[in-house]
Protein backbone atom coordinates (compact mmCIF):
# COMPACT_ATOMS: atom_id res chain seq x y z
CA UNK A 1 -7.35 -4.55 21.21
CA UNK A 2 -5.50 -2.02 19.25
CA UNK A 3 -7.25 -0.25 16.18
CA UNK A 4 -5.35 1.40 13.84
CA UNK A 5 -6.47 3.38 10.34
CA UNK A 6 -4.26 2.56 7.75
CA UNK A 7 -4.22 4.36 4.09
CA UNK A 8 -2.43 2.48 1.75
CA UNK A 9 -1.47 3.55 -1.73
CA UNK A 10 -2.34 1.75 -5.16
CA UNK A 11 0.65 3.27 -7.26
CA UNK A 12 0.02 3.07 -10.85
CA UNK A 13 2.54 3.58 -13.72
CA UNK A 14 2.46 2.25 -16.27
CA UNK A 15 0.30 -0.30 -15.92
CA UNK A 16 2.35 -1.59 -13.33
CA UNK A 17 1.88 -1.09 -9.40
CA UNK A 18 4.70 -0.18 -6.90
CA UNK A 19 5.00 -2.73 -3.70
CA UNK A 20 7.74 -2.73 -1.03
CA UNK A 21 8.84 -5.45 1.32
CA UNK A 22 8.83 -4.63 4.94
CA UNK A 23 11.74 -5.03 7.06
CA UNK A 24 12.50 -7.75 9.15
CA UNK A 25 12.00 -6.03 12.46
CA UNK A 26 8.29 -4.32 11.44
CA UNK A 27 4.91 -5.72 12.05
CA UNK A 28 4.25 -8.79 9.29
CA UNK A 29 8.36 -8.55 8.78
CA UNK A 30 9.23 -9.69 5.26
CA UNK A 31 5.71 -9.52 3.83
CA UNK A 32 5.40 -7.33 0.77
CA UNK A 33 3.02 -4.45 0.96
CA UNK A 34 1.62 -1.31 -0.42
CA UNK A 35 2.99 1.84 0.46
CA UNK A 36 1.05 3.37 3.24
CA UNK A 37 0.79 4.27 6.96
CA UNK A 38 -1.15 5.40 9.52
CA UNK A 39 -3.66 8.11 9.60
CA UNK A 40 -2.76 11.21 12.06
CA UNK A 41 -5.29 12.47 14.08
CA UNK A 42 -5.08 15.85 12.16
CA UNK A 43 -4.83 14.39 8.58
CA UNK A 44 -7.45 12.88 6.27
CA UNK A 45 -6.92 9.72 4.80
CA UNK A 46 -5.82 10.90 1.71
CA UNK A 47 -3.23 13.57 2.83
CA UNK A 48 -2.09 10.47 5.12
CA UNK A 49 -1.43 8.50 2.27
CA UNK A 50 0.15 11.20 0.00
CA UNK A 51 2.43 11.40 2.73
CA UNK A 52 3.08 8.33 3.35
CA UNK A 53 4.21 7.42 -0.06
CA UNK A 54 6.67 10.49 -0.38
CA UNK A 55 8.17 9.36 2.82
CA UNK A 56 8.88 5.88 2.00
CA UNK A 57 9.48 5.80 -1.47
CA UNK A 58 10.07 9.08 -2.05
CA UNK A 59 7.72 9.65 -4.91
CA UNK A 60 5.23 12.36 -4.71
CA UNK A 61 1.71 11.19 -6.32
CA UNK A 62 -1.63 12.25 -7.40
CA UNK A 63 -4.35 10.69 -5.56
CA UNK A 64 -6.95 9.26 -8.32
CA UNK A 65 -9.36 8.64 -5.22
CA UNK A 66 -10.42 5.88 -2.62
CA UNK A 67 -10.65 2.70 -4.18
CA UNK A 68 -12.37 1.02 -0.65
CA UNK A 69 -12.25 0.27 2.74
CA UNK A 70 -10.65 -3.37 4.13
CA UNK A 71 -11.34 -4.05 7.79
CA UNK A 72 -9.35 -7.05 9.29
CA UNK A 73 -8.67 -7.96 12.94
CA UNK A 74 -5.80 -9.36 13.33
CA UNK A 75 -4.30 -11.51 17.01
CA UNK A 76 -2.86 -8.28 18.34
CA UNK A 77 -4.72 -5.38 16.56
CA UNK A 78 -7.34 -4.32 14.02
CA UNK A 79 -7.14 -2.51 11.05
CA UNK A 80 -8.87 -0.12 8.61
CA UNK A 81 -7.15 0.00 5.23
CA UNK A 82 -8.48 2.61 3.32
CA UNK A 83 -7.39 2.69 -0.37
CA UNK A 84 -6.37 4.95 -3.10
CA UNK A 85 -5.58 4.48 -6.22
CA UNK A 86 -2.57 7.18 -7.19
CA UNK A 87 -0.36 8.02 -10.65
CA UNK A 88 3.18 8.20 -10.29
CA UNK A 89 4.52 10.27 -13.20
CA UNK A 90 7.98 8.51 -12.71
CA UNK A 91 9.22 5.33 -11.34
CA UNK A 92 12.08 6.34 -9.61
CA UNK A 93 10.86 4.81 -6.18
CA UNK A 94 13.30 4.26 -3.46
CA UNK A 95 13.17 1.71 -0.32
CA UNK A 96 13.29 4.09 2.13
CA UNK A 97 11.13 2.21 4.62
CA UNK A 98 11.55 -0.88 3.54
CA UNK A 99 13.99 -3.40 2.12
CA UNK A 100 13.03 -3.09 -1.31
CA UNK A 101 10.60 -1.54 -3.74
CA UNK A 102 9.25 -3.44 -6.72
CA UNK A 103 7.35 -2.02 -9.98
CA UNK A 104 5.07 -5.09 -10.70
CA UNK A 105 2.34 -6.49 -13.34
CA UNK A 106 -1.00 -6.47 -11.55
CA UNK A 107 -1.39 -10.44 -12.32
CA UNK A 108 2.42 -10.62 -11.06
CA UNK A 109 0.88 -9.78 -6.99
CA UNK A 110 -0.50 -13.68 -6.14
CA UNK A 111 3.38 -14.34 -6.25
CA UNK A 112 4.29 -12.23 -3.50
CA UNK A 113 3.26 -12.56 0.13
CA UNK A 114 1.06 -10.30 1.83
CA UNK A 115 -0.53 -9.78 5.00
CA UNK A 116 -3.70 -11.06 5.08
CA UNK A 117 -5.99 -8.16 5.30
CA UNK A 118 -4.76 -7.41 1.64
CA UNK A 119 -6.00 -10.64 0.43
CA UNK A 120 -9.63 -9.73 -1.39
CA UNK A 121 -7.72 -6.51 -2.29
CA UNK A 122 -5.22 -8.88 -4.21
CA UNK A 123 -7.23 -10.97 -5.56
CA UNK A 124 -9.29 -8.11 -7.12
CA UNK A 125 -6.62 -6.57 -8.52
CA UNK A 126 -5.02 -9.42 -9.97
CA UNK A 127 -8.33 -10.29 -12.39
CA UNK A 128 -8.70 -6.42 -13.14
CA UNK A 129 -7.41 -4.33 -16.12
CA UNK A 130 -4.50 -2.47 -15.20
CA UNK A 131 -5.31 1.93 -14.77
């Protein structure tokens, strides 16, 4: 089975957090997600995700640290999520990887469909104070 490290951003502004929805074509099509990608073999998690979220939102962020570590196998692969919380200074996010981006109300995320190895991650963040 495939094994793939994942870090995935927590973007704060606000009080609110950025999501995206994927694309209909990409793995989990439709879901909504953080923003976040895989981890190159000559990157660290955290310049991964710094990366990540410039390329598909555009934003660049500061990286407030790693929040924790989510393993979850799915049918066809496993992941590692490892998550960071970041600060946007602006919110002038664009979809670039996905349909849409969203600025939402950490209490908003139960409404929105995930994939399921974000679902303690949700849930956590949903009975939290906002950063």
């Amino acid at each position: 089975m495939q094994s793939l490290v994942i870090s995935i951003a927590l973007v704060w502004h606000e009080g609110r957090l950025l999501i995206a929805r994927r694309k209909a074509e990409a793995h989990q099509g439709l879901k909504w997600e953080f923003p976040g990608g895989k981890v190159e073999v000559t990157e660290t998690a955290e310049a991964a995700v710094l990366r990540e979220v410039l390329e598909e939102t555009g934003l660049s962020v500061s990286s407030l640290g790693e929040r924790r570590r989510i393993r979850h196998d799915y049918p066809e692969r496993s992941v590692e999520l490892v998550v960071f919380d970041c600060r946007a200074e602006h919110s002038n996010a664009r979809a670039l990887a996905s349909e849409v981006v969203r600025w939402v109300e950490p209490a908003e995320l139960s409404r929105y469909e995930f994939p399921a190895a974000n679902r303690d991650l949700i849930a956590e963040l949903v009975s939290a104070p906002p950063r």
